[in-house]
N, C-alpha and C. Protein backbone atom coordinates (compact mmCIF):
# COMPACT_ATOMS: atom_id res chain seq x y z
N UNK A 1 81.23 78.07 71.87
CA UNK A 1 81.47 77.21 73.00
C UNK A 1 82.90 77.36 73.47
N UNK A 2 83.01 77.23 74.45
CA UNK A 2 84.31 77.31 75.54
C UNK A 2 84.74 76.12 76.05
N UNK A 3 85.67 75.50 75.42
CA UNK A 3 86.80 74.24 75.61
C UNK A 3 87.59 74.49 77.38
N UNK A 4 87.18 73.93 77.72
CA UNK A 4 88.28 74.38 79.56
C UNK A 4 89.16 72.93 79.39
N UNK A 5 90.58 73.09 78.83
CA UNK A 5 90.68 72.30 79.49
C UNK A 5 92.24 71.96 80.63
N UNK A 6 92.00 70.70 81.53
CA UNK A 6 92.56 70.86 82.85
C UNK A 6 93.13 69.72 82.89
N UNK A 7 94.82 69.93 82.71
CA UNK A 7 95.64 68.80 82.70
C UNK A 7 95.74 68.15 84.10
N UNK A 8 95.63 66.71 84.88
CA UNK A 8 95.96 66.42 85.78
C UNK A 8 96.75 65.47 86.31
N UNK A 9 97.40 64.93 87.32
CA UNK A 9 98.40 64.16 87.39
C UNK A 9 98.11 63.92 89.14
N UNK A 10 97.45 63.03 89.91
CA UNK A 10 97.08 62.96 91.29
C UNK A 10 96.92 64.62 91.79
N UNK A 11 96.01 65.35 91.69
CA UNK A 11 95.48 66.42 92.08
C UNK A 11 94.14 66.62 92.84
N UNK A 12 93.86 65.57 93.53
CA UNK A 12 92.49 65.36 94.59
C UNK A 12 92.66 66.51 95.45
N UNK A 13 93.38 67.03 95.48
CA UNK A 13 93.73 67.99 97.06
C UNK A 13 93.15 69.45 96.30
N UNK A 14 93.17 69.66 95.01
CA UNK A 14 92.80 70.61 94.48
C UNK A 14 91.76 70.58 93.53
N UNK A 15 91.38 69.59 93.33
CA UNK A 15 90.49 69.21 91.49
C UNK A 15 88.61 69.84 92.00
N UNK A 16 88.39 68.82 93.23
CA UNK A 16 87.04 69.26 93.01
C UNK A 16 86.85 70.81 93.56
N UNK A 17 87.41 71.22 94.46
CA UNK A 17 87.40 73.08 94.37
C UNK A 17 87.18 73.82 93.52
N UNK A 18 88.25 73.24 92.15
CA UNK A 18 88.54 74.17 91.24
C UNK A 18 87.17 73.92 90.47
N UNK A 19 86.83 72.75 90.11
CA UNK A 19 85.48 72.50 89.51
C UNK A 19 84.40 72.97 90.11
N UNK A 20 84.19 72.69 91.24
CA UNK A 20 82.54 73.35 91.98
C UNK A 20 82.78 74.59 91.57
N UNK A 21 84.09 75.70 91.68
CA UNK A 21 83.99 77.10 91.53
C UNK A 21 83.57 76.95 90.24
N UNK A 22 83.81 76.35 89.07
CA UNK A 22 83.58 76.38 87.77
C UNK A 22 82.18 76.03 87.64
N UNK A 23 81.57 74.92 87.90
CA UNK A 23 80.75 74.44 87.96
C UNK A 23 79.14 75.41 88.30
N UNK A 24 79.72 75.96 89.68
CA UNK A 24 78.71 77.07 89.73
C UNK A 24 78.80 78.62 89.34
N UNK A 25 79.95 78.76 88.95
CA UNK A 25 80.12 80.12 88.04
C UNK A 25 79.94 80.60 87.13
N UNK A 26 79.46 79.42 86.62
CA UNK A 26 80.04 79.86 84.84
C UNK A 26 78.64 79.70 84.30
N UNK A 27 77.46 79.79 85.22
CA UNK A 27 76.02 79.92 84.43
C UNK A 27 75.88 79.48 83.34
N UNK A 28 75.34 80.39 82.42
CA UNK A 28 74.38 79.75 80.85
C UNK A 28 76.13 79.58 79.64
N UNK A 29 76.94 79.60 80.28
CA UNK A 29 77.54 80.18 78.99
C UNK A 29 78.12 78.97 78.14
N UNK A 30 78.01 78.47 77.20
CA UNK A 30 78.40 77.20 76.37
C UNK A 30 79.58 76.90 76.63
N UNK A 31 79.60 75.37 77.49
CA UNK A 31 81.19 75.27 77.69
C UNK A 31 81.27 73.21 78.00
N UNK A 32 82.82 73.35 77.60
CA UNK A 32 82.64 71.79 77.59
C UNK A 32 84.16 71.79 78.80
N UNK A 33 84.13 70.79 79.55
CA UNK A 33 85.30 70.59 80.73
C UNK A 33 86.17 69.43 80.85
N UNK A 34 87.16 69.65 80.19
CA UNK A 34 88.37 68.03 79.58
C UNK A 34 88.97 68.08 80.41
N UNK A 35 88.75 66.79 81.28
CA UNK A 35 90.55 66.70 82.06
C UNK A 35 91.71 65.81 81.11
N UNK A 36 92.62 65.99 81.37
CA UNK A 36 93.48 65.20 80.77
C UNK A 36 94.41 64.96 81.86
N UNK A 37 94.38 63.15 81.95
CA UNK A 37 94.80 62.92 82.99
C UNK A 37 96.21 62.43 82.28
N UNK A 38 97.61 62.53 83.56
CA UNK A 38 98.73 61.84 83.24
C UNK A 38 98.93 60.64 83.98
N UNK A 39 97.61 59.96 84.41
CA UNK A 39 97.88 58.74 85.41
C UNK A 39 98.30 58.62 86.84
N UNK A 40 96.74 59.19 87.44
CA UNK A 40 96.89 59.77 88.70
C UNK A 40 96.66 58.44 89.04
N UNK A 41 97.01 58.34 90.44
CA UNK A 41 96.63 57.24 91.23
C UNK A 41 96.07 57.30 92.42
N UNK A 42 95.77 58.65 92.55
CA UNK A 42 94.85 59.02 93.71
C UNK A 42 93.12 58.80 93.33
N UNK A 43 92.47 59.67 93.66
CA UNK A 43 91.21 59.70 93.41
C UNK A 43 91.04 60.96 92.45
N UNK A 44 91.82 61.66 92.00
CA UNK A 44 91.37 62.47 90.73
C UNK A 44 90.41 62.28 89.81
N UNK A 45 90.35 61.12 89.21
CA UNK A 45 89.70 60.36 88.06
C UNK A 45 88.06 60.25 88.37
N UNK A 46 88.25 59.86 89.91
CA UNK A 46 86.67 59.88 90.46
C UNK A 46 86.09 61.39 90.49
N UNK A 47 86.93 62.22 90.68
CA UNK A 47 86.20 63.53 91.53
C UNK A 47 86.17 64.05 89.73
N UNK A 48 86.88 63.68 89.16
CA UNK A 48 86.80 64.24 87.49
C UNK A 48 85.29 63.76 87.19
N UNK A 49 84.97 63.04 86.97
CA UNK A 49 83.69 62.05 86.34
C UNK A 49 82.40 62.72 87.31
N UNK A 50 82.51 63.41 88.35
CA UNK A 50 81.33 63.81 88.88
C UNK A 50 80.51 65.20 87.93
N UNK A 51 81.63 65.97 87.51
CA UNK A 51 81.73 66.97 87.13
C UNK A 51 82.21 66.94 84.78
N UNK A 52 82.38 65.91 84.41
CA UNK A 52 82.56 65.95 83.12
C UNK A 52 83.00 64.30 82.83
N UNK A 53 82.24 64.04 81.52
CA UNK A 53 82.35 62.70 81.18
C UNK A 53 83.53 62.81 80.01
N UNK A 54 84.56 63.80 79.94
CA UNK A 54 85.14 64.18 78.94
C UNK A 54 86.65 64.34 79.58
N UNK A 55 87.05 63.02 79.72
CA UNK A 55 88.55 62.81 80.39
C UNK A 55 89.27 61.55 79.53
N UNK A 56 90.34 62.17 79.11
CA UNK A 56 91.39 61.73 78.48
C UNK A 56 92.37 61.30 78.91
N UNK A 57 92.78 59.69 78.77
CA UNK A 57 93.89 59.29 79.79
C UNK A 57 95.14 58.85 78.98
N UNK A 58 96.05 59.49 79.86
CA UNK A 58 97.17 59.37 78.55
C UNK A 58 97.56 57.30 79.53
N UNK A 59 97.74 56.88 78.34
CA UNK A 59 98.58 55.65 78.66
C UNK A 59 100.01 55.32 78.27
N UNK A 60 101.13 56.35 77.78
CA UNK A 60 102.02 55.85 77.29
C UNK A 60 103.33 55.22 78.74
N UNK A 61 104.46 54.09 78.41
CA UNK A 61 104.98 54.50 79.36
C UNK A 61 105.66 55.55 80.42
N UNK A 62 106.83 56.45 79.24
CA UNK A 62 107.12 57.63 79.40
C UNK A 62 106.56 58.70 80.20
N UNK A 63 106.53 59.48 81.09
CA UNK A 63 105.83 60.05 81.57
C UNK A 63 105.68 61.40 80.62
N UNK A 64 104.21 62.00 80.89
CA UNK A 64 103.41 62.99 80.21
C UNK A 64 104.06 64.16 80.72
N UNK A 65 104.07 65.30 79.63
CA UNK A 65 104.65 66.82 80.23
C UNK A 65 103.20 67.52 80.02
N UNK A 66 103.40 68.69 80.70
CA UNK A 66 102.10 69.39 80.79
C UNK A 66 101.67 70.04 79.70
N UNK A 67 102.87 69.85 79.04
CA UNK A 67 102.68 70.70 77.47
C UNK A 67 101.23 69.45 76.77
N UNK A 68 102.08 68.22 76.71
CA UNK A 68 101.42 67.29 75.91
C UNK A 68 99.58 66.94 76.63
N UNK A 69 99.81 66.89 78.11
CA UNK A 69 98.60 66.91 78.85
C UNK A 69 97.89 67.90 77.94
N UNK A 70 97.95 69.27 77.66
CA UNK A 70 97.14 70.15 77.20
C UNK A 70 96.93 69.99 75.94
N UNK A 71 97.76 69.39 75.33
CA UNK A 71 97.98 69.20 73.66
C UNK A 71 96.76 67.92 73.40
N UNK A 72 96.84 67.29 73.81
CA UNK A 72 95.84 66.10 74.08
C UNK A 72 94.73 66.84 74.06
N UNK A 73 94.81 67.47 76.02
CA UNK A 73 92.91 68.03 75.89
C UNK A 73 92.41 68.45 74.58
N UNK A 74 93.35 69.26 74.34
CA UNK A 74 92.83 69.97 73.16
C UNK A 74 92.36 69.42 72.03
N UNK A 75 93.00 68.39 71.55
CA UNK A 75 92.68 67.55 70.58
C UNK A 75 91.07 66.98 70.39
N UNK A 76 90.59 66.67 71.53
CA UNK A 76 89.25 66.27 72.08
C UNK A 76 88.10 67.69 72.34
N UNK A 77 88.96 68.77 72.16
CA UNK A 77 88.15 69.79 72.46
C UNK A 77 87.28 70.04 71.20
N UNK A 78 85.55 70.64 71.49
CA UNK A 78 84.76 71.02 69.97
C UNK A 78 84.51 72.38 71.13
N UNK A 79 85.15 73.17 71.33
CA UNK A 79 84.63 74.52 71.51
C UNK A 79 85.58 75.19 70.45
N UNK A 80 84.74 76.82 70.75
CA UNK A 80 85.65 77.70 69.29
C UNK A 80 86.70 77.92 70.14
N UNK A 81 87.10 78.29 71.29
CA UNK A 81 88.11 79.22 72.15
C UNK A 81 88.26 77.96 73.03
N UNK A 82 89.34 77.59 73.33
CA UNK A 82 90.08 76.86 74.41
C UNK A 82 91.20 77.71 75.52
N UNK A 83 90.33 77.16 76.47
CA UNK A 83 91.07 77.89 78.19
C UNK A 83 91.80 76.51 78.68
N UNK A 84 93.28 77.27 78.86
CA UNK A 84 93.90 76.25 79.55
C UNK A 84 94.19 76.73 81.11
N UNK A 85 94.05 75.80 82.16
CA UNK A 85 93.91 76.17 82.87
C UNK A 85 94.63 75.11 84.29
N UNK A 86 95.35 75.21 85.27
CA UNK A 86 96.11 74.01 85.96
C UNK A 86 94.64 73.76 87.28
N UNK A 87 94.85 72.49 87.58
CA UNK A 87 93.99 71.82 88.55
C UNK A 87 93.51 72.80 90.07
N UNK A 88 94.78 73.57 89.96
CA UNK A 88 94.66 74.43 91.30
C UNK A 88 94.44 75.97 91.40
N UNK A 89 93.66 76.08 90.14
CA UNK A 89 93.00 77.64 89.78
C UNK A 89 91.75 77.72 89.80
N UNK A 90 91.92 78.88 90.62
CA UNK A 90 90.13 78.90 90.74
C UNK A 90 89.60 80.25 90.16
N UNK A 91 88.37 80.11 89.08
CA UNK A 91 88.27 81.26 88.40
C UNK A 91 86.86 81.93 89.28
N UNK A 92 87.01 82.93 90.14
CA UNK A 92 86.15 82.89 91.51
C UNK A 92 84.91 83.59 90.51
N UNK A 93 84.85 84.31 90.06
CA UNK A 93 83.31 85.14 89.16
C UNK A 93 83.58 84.15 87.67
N UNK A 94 83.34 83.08 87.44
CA UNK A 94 83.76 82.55 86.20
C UNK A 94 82.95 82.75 85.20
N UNK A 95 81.36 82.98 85.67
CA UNK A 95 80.62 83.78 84.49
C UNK A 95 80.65 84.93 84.12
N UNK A 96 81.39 85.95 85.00
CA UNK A 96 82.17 87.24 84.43
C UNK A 96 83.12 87.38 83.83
N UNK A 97 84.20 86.16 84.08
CA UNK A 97 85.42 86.19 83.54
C UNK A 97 84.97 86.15 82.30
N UNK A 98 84.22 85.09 81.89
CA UNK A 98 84.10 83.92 80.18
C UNK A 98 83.30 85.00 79.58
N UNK A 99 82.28 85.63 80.15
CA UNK A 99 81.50 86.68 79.94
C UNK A 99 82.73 87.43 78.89
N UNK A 100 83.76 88.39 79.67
CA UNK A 100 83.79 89.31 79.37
C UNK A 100 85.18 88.88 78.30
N UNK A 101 85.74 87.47 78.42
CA UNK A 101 86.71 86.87 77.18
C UNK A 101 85.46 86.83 76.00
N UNK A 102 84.69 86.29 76.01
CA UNK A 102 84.17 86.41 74.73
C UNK A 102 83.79 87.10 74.38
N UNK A 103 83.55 88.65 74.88
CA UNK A 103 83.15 90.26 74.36
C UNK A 103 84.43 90.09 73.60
N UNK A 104 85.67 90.19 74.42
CA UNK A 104 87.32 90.77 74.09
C UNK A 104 87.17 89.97 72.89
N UNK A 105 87.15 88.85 72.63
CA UNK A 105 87.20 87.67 71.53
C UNK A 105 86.70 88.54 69.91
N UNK A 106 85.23 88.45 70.55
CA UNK A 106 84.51 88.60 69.64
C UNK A 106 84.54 90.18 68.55
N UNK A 107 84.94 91.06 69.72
CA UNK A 107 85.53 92.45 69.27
C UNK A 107 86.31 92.48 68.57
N UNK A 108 87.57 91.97 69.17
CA UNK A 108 88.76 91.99 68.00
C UNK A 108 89.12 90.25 67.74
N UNK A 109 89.05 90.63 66.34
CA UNK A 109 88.85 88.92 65.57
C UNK A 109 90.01 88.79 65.59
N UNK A 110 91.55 89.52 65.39
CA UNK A 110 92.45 88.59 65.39
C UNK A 110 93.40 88.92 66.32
N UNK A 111 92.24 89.02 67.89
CA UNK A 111 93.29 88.04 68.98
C UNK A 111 93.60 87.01 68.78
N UNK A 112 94.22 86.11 69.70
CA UNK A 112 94.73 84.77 69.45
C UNK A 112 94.56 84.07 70.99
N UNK A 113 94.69 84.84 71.97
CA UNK A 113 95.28 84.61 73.03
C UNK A 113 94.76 85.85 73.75
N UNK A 114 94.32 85.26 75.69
CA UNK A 114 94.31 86.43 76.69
C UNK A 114 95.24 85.70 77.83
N UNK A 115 95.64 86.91 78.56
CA UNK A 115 96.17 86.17 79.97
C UNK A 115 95.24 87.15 80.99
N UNK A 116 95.64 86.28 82.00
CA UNK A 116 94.79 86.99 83.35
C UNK A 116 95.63 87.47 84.52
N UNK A 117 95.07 88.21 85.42
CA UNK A 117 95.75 88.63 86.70
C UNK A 117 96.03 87.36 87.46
N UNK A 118 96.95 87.47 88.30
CA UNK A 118 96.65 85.87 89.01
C UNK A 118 97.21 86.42 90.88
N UNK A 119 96.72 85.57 91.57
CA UNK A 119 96.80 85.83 92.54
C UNK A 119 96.84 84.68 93.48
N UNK A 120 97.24 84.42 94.82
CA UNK A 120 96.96 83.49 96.15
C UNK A 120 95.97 83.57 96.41
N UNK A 121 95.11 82.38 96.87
CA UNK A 121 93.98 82.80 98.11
C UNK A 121 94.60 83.38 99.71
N UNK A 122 93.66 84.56 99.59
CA UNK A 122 94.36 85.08 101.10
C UNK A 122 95.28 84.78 102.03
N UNK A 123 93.85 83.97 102.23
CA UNK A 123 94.71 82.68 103.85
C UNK A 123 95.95 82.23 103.80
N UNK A 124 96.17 82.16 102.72
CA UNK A 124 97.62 81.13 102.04
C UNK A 124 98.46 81.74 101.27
N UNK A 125 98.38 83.17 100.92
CA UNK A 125 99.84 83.92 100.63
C UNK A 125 100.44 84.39 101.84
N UNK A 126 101.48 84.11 101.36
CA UNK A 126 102.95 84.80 101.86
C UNK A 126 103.18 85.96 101.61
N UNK A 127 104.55 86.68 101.77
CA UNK A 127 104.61 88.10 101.74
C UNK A 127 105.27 87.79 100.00
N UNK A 128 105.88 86.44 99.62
CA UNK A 128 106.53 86.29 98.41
C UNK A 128 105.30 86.19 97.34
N UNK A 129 104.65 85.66 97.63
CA UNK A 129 103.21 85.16 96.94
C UNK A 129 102.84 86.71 96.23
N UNK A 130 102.81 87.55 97.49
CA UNK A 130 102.19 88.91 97.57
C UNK A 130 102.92 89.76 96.02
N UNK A 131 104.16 89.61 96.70
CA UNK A 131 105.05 90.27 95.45
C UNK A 131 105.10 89.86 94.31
N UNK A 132 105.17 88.52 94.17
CA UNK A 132 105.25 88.09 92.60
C UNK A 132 104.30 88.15 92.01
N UNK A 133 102.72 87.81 92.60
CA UNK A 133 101.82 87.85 91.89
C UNK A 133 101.30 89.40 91.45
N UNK A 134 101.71 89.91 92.53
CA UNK A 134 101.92 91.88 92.26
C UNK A 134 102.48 91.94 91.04
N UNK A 135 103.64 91.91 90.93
CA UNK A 135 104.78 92.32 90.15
C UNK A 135 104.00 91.68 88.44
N UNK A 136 103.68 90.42 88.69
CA UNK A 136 102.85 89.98 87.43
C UNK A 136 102.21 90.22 86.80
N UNK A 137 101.30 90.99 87.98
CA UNK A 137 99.71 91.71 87.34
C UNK A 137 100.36 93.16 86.61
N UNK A 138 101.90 93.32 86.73
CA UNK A 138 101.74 94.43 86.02
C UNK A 138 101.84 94.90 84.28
N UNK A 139 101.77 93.09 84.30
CA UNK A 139 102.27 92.87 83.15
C UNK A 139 101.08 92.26 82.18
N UNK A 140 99.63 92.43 83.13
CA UNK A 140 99.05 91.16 81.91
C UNK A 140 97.97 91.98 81.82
């Protein structure tokens, strides 16, 4: 099973996107979907609960770092492999992606860790977008 989980903090503008892409991508493949919220006050919390009954709300005063947001999910996670992943990523073939992490996984037993290419959606890169996320992919 595959732990996703998705730290959030008022992210309505991005949350249910990233989920429907997940939601309908990721076919048969065993997977559980944690948000971990840092005390949004938008509608995050609602658009979370359509899509997973498995949301974690931090209550301390202090405000939450994204480290601890994920440290949390995780805690709550029962999959073997945990994907961390931010509110505003969208994994566009996600039953190919998970597909082909758990070949890589399962092949060599003592990975630990994958990273991915990453990129803008079209419409919405820049010429900077262009380059950095270039320059990145040459590395992962």
């Amino acid at each position: 099973m595959i732990s996703i989980i998705i730290p959030t903090l008022s992210e309505e503008k991005y949350l249910e996107k990233t989920l429907q892409i997940l939601k309908n991508g990721i076919g048969t493949i065993d997977h559980e979907i944690i948000i971990s919220d840092g005390g949004s006050t938008d509608t995050t919390l609602a658009i979370a609960k359509k899509y997973t009954n498995k949301i974690v709300i931090y209550n301390e005063v202090k405000r939450q770092t994204i480290a601890q947001a994920r440290n949390l999910g995780a805690s709550r996670a029962i999959g073997d492999y945990l994907v961390f992943m931010d509110a505003d990523v969208m994994i566009l073939e996600s039953e190919h992606f998970f597909t082909r992490a758990l070949t890589i996984f399962n092949q060599r037993t003592k990975l630990v860790g994958l990273c991915v290419s990453i990129g803008v959606e079209p419409e919405k890169a820049t010429r900077v977008d262009k380059f950095f996320s270039g320059f990145m992919d040459c590395f992962s």
